[in-house]
Protein backbone atom coordinates (compact mmCIF):
# COMPACT_ATOMS: atom_id res chain seq x y z
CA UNK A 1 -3.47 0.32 -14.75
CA UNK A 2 -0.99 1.95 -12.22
CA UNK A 3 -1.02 -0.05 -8.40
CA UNK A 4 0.82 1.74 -6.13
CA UNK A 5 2.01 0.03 -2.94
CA UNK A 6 2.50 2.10 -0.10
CA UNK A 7 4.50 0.65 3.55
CA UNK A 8 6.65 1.95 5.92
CA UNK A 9 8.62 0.27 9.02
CA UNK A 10 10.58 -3.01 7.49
CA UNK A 11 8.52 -3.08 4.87
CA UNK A 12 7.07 -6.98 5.24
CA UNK A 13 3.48 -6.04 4.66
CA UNK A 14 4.44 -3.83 1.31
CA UNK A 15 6.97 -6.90 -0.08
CA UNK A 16 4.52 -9.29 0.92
CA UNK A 17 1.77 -7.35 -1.11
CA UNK A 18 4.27 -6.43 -3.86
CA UNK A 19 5.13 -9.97 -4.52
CA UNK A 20 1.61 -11.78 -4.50
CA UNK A 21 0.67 -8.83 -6.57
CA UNK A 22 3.14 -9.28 -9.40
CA UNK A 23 2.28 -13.17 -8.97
CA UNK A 24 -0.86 -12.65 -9.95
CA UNK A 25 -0.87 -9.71 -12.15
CA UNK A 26 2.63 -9.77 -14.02
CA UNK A 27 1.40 -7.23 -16.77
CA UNK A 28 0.02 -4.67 -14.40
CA UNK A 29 2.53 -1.45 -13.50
CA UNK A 30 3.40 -1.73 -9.92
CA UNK A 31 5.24 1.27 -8.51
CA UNK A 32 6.52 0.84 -4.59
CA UNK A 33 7.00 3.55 -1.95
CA UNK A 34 8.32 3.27 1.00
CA UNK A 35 8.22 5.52 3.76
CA UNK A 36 12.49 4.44 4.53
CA UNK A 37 14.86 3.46 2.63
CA UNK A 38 13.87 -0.23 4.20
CA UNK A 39 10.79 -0.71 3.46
CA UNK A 40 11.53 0.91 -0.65
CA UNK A 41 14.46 -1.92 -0.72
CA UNK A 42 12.15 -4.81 0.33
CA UNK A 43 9.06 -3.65 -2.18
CA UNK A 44 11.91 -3.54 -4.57
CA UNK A 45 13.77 -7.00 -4.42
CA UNK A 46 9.60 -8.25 -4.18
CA UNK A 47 9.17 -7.58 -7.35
CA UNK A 48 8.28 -3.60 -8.09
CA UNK A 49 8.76 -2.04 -11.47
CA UNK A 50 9.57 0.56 -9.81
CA UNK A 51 10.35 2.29 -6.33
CA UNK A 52 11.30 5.87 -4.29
CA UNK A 53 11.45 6.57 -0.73
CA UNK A 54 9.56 9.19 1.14
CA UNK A 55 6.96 12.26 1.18
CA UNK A 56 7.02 13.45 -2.15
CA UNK A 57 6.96 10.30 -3.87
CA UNK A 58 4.00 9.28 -2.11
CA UNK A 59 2.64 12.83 -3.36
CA UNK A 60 3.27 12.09 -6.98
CA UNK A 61 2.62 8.59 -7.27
CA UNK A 62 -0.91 8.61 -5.50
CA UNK A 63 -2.22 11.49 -7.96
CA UNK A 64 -2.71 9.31 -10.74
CA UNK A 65 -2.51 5.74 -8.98
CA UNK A 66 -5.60 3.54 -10.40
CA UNK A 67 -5.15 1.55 -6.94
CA UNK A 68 -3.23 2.28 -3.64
CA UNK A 69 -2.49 -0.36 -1.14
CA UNK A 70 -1.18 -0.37 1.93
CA UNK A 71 -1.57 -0.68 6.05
CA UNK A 72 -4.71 1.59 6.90
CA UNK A 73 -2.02 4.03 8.38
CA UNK A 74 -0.89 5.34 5.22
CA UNK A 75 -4.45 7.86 5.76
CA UNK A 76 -3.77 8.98 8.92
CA UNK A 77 -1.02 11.55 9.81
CA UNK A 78 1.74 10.72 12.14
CA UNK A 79 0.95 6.86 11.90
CA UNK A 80 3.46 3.95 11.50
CA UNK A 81 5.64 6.01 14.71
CA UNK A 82 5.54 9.06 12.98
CA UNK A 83 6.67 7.82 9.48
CA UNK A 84 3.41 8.87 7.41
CA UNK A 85 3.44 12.70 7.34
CA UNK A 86 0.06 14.76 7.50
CA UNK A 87 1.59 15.65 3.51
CA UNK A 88 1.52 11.74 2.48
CA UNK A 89 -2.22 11.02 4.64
CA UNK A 90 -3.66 13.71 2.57
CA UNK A 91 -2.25 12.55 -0.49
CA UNK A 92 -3.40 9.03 -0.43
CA UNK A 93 -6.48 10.10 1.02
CA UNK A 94 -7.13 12.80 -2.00
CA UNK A 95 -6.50 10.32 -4.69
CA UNK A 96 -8.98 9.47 -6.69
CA UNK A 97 -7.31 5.71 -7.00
CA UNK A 98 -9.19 3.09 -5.36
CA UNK A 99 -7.68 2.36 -1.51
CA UNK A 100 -7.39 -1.08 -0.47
CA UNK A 101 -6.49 -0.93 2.94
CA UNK A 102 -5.43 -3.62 5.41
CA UNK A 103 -6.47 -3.04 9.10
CA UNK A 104 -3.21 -3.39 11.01
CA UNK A 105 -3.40 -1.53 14.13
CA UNK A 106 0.28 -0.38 14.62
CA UNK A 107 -1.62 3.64 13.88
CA UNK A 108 -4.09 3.53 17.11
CA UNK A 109 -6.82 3.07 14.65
CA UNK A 110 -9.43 0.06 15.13
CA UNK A 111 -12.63 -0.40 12.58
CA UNK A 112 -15.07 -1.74 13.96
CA UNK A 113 -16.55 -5.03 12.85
CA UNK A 114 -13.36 -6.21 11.14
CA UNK A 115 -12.12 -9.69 11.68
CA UNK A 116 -8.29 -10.14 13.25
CA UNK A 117 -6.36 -11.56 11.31
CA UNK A 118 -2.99 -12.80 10.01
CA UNK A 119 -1.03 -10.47 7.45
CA UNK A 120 -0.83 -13.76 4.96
CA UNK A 121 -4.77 -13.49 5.21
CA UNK A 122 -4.95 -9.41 5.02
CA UNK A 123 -2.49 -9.92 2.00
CA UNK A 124 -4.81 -12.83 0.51
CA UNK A 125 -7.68 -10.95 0.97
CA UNK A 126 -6.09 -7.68 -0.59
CA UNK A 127 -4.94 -9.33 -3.48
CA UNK A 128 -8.32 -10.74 -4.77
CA UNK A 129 -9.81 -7.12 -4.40
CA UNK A 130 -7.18 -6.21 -6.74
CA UNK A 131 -7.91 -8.93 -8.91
CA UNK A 132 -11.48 -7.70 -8.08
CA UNK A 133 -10.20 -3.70 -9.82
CA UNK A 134 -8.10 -5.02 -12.65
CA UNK A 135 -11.44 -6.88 -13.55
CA UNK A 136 -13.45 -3.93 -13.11
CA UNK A 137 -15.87 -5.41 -10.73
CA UNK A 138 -16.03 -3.07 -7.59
């Protein structure tokens, strides 16, 4: 099973994810792409198998991605101050991989009836609905 981890900015939500990932799933193939160079380098030194920077990358890698996570920006075009193109929101959005989404609101999108909370507890909580995939329990 491929995971794909998607982040953008410094790249602290996508190491954090990449590392309690790998943590918890050693054996599973976890490929990291970051939107800049810094976010690719952090998801790298967490732990990633594997790692590329930018558009086309995200392209590729989502196609045949059993699982993408990432901030809920990585769907919508021009979010994360510009860095997800309308190329990489259609990508993720296309793929047939299961999207595990945390709700940070740095892409002016709110869902309603979503808790706050911290990014240890989005990061938590998206890790056990990985665990949730792997096990093949939707």
């Amino acid at each position: 099973m491929k995971i794909l981890v998607i982040d953008g900015q410094g790249g602290r939500m996508g190491a954090a994810l990449t590392e309690q990932i790998k943590k918890s799933f050693p054996e599973t193939e976890l490929i990291a792409v970051g939107t800049n160079s810094l976010a690719t380098s952090a998801m790298l030194k967490a732990g990633a198998d594997a790692a590329a920077t930018g558009e086309n990358p995200v392209a590729v890698n989502a196609a045949d991605a059993d699982v993408i996570v990432g901030p809920i920006g990585v769907i919508v075009a021009n979010a994360l101050l510009g860095e997800i193109t309308p190329k990489m929101a259609a990508a993720v959005s296309d793929s047939r991989a299961r999207k595990i989404l945390l709700p940070v609101t740095r892409c002016s999108v709110t869902v309603v009836g979503v808790r706050e909370g911290t990014l240890a507890e989005y990061v938590r909580e998206a890790v056990s609905l990985v665990g949730a995939v792997l096990a093949g329990t939707p």
